[in-house]
Protein backbone atom coordinates (compact mmCIF):
# COMPACT_ATOMS: atom_id res chain seq x y z
CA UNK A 1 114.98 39.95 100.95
CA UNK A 2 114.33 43.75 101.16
CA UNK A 3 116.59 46.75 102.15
CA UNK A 4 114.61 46.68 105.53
CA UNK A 5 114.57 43.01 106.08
CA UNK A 6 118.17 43.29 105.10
CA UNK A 7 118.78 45.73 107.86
CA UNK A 8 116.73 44.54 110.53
CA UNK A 9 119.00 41.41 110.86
CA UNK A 10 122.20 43.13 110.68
CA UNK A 11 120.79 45.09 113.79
CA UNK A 12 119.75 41.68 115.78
CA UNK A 13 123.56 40.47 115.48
CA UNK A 14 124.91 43.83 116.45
CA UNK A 15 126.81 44.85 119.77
CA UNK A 16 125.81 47.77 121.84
CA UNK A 17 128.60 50.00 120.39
CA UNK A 18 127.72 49.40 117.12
CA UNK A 19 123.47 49.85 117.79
CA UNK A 20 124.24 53.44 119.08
CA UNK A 21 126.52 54.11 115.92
CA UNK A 22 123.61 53.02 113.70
CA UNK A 23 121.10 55.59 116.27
CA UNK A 24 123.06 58.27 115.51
CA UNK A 25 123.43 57.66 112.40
CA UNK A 26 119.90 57.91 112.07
CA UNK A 27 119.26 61.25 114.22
CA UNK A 28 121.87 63.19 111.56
CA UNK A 29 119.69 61.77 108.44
CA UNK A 30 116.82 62.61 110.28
CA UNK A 31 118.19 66.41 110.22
CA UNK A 32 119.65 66.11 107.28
CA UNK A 33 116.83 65.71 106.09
CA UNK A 34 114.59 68.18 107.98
CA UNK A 35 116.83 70.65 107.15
CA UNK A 36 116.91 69.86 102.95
CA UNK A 37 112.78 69.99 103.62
CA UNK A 38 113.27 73.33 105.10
CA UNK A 39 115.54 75.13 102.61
CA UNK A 40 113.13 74.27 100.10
CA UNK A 41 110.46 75.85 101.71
CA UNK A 42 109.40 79.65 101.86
CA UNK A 43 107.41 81.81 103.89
CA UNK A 44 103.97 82.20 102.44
CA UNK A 45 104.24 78.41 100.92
CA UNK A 46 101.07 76.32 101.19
CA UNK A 47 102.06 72.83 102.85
CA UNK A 48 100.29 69.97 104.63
CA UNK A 49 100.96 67.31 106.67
CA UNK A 50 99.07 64.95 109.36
CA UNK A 51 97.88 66.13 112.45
CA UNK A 52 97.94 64.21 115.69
CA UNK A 53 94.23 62.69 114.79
CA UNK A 54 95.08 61.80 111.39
CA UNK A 55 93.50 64.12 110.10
CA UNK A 56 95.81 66.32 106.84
CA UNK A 57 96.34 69.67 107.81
CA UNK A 58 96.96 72.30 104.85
CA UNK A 59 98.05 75.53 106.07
CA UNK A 60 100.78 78.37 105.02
CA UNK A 61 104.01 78.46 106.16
CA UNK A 62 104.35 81.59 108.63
CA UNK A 63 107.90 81.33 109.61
CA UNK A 64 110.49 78.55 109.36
CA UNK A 65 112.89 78.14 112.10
CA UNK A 66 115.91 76.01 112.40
CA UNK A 67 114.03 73.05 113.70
CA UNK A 68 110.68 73.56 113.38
CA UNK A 69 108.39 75.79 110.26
CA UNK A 70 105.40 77.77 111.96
CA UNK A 71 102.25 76.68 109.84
CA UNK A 72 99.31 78.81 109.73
CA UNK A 73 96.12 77.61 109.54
CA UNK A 74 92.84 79.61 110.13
CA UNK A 75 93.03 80.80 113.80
CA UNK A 76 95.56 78.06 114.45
CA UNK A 77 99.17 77.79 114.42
CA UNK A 78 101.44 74.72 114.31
CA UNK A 79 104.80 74.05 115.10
CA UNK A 80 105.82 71.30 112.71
CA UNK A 81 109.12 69.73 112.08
CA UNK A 82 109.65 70.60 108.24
CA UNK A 83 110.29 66.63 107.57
CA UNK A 84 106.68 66.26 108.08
CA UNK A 85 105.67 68.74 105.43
CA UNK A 86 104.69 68.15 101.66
CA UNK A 87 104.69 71.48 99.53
CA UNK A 88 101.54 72.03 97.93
CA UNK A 89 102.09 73.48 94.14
């Protein structure tokens, strides 16, 4: 069995208490890791990532907040959360 499987049935045999533990412990990797993403990254970086149709978007990085990096592409501007977004060398 698999790290996932693994974890999937520890979750089904868990209490309330202990689900919302796991949730949160979740959210702060989830930041955690946006935030590693982000310090990596620097304005005038060329990164991509997957638009809401699928479709890769490669643009340049404009401005990175605390949450989110402003991606420039063309006309268009995205505001992306830096987990989503693969530096392009």
């Amino acid at each position: 069995m698999n790290n996932v499987q693994t974890a999937i049935t520890a979750i089904r045999n868990m209490s309330n208490d202990e689900i919302n533990q796991v949730v949160e412990a979740i959210k702060l990797q989830r930041t955690y890791n946006a935030r590693q993403t982000a310090r990596a990254l620097s304005v005038g970086d060329t990164v991509s990532f997957t638009g809401r149709g699928g479709a890769t978007v490669t643009g340049v990085v404009e401005k990175i907040n605390r949450k989110t990096v402003i991606v420039k592409e063309g006309f268009t501007k995205w505001k992306v959360t830096a987990s989503l977004l693969k530096q392009i060398a």
